[in-house]
C-alpha atoms as a PDB file:
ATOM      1  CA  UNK A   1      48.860 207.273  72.205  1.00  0.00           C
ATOM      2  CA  UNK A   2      49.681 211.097  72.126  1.00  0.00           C
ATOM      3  CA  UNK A   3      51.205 210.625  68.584  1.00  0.00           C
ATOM      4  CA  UNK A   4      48.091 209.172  67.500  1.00  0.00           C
ATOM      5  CA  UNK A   5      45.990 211.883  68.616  1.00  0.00           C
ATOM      6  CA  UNK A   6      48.343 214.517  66.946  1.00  0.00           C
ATOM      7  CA  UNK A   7      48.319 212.814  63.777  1.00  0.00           C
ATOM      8  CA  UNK A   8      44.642 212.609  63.607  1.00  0.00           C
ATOM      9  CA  UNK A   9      44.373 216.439  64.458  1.00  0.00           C
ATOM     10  CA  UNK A  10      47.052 216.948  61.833  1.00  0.00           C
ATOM     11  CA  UNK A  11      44.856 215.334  59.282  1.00  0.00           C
ATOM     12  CA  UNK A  12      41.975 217.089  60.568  1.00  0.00           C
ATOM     13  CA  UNK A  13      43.464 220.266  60.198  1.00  0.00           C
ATOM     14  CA  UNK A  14      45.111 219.671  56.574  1.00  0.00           C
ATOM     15  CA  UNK A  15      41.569 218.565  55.706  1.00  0.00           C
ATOM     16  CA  UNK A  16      39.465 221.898  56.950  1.00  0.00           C
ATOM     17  CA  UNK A  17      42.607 223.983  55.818  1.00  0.00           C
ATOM     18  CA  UNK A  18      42.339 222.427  52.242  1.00  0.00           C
ATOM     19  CA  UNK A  19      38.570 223.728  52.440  1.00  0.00           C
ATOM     20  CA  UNK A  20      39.393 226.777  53.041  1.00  0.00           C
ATOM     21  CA  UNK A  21      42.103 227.125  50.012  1.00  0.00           C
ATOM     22  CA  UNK A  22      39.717 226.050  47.811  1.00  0.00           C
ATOM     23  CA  UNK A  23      37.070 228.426  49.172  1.00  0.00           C
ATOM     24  CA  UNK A  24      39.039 231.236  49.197  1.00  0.00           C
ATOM     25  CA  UNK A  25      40.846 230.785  45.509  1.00  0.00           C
ATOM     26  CA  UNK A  26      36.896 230.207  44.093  1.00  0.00           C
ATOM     27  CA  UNK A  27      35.750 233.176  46.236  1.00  0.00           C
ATOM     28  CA  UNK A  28      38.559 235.385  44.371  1.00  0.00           C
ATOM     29  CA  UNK A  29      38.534 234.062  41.012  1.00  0.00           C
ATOM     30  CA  UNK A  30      37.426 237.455  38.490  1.00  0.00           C
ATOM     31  CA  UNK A  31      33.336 235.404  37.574  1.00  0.00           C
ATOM     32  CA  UNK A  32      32.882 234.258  41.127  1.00  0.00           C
ATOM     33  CA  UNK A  33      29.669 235.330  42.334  1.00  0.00           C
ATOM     34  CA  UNK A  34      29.411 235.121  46.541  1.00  0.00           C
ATOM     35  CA  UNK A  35      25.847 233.842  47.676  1.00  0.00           C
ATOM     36  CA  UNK A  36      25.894 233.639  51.237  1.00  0.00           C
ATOM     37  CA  UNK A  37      23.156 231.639  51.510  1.00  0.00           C
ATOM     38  CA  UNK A  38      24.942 228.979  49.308  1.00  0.00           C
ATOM     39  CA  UNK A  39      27.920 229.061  51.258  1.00  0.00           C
ATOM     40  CA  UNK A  40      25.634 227.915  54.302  1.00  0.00           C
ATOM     41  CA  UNK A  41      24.084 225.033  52.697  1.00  0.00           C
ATOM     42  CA  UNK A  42      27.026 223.493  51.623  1.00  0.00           C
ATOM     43  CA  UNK A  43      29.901 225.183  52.637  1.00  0.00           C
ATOM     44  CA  UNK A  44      29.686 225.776  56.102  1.00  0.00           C
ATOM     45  CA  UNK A  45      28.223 222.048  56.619  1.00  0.00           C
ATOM     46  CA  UNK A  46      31.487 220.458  55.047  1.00  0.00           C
ATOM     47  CA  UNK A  47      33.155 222.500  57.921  1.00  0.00           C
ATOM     48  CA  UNK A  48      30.845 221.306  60.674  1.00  0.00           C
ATOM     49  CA  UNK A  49      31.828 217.611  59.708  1.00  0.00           C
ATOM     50  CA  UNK A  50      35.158 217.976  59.793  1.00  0.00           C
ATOM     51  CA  UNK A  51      35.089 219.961  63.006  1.00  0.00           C
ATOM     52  CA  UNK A  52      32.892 216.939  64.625  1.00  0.00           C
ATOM     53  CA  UNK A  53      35.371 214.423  63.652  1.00  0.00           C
ATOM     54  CA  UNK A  54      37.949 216.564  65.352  1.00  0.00           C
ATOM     55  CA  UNK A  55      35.955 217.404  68.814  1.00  0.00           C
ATOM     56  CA  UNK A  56      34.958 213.463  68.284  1.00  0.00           C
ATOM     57  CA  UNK A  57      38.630 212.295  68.465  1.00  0.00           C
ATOM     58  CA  UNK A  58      39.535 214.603  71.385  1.00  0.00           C
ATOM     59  CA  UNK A  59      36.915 213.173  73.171  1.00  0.00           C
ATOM     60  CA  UNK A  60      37.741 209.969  72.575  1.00  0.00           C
ATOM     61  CA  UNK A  61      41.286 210.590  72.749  1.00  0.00           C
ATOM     62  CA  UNK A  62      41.193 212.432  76.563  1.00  0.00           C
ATOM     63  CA  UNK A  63      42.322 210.262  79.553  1.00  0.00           C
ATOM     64  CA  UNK A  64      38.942 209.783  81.140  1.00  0.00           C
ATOM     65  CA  UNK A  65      38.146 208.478  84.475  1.00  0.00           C
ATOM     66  CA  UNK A  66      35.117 206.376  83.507  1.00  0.00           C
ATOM     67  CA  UNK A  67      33.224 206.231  80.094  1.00  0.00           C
ATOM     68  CA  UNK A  68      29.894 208.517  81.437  1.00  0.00           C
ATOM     69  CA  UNK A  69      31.339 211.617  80.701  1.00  0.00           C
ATOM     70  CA  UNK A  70      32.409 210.985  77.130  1.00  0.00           C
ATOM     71  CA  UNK A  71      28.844 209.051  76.716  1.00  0.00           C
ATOM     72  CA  UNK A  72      27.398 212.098  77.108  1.00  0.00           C
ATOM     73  CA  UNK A  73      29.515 214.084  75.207  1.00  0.00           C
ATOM     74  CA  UNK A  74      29.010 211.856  72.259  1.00  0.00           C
ATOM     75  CA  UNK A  75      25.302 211.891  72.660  1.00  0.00           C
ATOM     76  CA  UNK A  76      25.361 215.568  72.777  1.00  0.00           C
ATOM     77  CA  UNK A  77      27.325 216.054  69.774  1.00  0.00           C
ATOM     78  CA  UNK A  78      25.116 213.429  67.660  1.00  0.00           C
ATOM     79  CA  UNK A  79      21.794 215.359  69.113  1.00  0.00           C
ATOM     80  CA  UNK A  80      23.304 218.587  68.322  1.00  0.00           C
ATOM     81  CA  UNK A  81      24.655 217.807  65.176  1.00  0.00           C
ATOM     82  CA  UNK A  82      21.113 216.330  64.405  1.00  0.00           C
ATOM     83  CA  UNK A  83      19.295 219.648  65.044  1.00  0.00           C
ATOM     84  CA  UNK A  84      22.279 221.339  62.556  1.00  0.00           C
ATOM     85  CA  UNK A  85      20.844 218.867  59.640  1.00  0.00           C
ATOM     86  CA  UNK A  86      17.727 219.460  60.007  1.00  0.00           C
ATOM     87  CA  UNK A  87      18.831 223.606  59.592  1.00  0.00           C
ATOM     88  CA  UNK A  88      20.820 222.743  56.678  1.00  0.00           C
ATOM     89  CA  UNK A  89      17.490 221.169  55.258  1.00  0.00           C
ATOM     90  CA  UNK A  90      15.853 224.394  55.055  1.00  0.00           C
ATOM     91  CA  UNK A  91      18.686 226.162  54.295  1.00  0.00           C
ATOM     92  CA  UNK A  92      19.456 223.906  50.863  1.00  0.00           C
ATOM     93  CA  UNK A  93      15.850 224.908  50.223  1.00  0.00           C
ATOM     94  CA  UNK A  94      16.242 228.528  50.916  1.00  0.00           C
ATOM     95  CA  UNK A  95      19.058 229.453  48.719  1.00  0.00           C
ATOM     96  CA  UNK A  96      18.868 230.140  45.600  1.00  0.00           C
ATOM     97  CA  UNK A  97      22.346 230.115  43.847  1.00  0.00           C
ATOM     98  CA  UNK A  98      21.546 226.463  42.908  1.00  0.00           C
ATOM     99  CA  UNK A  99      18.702 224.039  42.633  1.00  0.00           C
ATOM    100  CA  UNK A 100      19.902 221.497  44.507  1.00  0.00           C
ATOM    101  CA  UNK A 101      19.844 217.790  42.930  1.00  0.00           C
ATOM    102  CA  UNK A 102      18.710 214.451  44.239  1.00  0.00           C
ATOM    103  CA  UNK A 103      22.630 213.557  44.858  1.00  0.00           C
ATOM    104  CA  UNK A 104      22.897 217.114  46.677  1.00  0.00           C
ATOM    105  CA  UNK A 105      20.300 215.772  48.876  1.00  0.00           C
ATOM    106  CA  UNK A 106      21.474 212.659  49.298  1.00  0.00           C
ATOM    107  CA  UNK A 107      24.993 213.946  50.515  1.00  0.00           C
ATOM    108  CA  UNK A 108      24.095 216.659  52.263  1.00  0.00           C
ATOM    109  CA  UNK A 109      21.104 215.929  54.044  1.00  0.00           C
ATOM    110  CA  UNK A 110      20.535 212.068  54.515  1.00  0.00           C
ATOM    111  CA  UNK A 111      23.943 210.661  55.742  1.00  0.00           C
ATOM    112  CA  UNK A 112      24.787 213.249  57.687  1.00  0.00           C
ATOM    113  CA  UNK A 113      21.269 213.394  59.875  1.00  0.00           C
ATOM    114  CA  UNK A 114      21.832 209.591  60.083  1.00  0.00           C
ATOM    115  CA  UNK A 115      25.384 209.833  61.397  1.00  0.00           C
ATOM    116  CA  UNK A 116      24.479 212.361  63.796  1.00  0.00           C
ATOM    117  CA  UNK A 117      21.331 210.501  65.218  1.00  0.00           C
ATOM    118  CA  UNK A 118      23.780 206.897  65.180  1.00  0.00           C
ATOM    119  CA  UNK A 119      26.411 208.561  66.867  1.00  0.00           C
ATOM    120  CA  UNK A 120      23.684 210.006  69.573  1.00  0.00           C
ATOM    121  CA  UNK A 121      21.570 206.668  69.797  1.00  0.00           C
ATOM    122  CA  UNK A 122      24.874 204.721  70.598  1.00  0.00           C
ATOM    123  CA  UNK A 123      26.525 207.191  73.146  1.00  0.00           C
ATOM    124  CA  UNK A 124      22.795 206.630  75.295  1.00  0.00           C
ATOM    125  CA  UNK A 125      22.278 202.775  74.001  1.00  0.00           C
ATOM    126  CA  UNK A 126      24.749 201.344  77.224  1.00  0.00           C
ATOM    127  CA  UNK A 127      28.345 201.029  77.960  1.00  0.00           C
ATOM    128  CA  UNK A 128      28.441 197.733  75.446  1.00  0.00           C
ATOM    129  CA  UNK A 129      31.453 197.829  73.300  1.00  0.00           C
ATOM    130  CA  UNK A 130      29.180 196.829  69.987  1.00  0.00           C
ATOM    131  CA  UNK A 131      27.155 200.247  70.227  1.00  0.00           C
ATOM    132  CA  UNK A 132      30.276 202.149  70.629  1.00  0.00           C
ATOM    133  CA  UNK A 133      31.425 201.138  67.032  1.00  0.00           C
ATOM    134  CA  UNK A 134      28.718 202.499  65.402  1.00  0.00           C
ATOM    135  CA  UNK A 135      29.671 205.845  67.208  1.00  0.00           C
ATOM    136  CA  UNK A 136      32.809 205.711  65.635  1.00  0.00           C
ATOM    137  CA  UNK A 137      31.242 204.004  62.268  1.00  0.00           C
ATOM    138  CA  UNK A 138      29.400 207.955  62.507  1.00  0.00           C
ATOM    139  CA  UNK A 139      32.099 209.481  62.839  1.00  0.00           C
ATOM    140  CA  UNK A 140      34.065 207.596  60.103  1.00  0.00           C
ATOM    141  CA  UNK A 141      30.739 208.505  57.951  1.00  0.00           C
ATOM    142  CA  UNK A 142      31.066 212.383  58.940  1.00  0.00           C
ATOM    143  CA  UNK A 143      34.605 212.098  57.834  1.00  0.00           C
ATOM    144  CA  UNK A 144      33.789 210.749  54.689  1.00  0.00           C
ATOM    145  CA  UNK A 145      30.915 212.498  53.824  1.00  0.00           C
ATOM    146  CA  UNK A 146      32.942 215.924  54.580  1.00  0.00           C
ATOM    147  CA  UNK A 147      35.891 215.007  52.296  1.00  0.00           C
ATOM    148  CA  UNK A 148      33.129 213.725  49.562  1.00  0.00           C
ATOM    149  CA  UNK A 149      31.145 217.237  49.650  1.00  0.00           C
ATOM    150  CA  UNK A 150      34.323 219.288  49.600  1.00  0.00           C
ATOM    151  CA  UNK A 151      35.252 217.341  46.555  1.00  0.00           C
ATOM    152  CA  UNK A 152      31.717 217.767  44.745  1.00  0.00           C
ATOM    153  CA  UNK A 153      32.305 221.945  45.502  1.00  0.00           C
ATOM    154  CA  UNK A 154      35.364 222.394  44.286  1.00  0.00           C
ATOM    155  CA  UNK A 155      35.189 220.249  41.515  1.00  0.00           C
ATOM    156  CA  UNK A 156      31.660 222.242  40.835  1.00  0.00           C
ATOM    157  CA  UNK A 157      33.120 225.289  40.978  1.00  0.00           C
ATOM    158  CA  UNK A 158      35.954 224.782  38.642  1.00  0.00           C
ATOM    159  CA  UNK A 159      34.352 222.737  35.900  1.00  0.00           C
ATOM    160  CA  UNK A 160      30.685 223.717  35.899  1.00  0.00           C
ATOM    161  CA  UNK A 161      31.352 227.855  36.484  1.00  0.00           C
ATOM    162  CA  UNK A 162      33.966 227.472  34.209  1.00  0.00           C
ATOM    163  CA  UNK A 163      32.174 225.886  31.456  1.00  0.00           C
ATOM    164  CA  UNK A 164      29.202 228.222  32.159  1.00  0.00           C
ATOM    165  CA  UNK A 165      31.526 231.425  31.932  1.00  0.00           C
ATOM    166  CA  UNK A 166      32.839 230.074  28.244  1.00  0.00           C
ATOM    167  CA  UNK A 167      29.702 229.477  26.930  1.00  0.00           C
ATOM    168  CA  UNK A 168      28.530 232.684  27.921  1.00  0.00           C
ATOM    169  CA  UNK A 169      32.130 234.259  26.622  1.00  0.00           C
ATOM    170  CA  UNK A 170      30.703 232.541  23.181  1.00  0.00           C
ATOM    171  CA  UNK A 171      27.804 234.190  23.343  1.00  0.00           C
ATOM    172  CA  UNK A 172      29.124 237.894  23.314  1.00  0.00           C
END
């Protein structure tokens, strides 16, 4: 059991490190252009997820006495996270590096408010083993949904921004 809990923090860890490379080697490219508010809206978010999965599989993970305590915990991280997708609504339509698209919406708004309100209705639904799944089916969403949206900004960043700069290069 204690292997299986390191490897999934391993993982974890590889996949918010890997973030962070690509972050940081966008952030210092010569063209980059830092919006803060950007980096909140989609950034940051892809962070949360991750983050979630992790606190999600300690949770999980810890010897508990009884299954109240980690009930609760789970509820409070899907009510929490909940709140945190309804701020990075407003904060996708605050920024204004990028109008955001109906698949930016899609990814970054809808599934992750739905896997934060699943994982909170089924930590309060009962101690039944069939609402628990779709606790962890939330969390396997977060997961998925983070690796998804750090794809879509790196691979935004390197194709689109670079295609921009040489067209712009043509220009001159």
């Amino acid at each position: 059991m204690a292997e299986l809990l390191r490897d999934r923090w391993v993982v974890g860890w590889r996949l918010i490190g890997l973030q962070f490379v690509a972050l940081s080697l966008v952030a210092n490219r010569p063209t980059a252009r830092v919006d803060p508010q950007a980096g909140g809206a989609f950034a940051t978010p892809t962070i949360i997820h991750f983050s979630t999965v992790l606190a999600l599989a300690a949770i999980l993970g810890a010897p508990w006495d009884g299954i109240d305590a980690p009930r609760v915990l789970c509820g409070a991280v899907g009510l929490t996270g909940a709140a945190y997708a309804v701020i990075v609504t407003r904060r996708l339509r605050r920024q204004t590096a990028y109008q955001p698209e109906f698949e930016d919406w899609l990814f970054h708004v809808l599934p992750p408010f739905a896997a934060y309100v699943t994982l909170a209705v089924s930590a309060y639904a009962g101690s039944r083993l069939h609402a628990a799944l779709f606790g962890v089916g939330a969390a396997v969403l977060l997961l998925i949904i983070g690796i998804r949206n750090a794809w879509d900004a790196v691979t935004n960043d390197v194709f689109f921004k670079k295609q921009n700069q040489e067209e712009g290069e043509r220009r001159r």
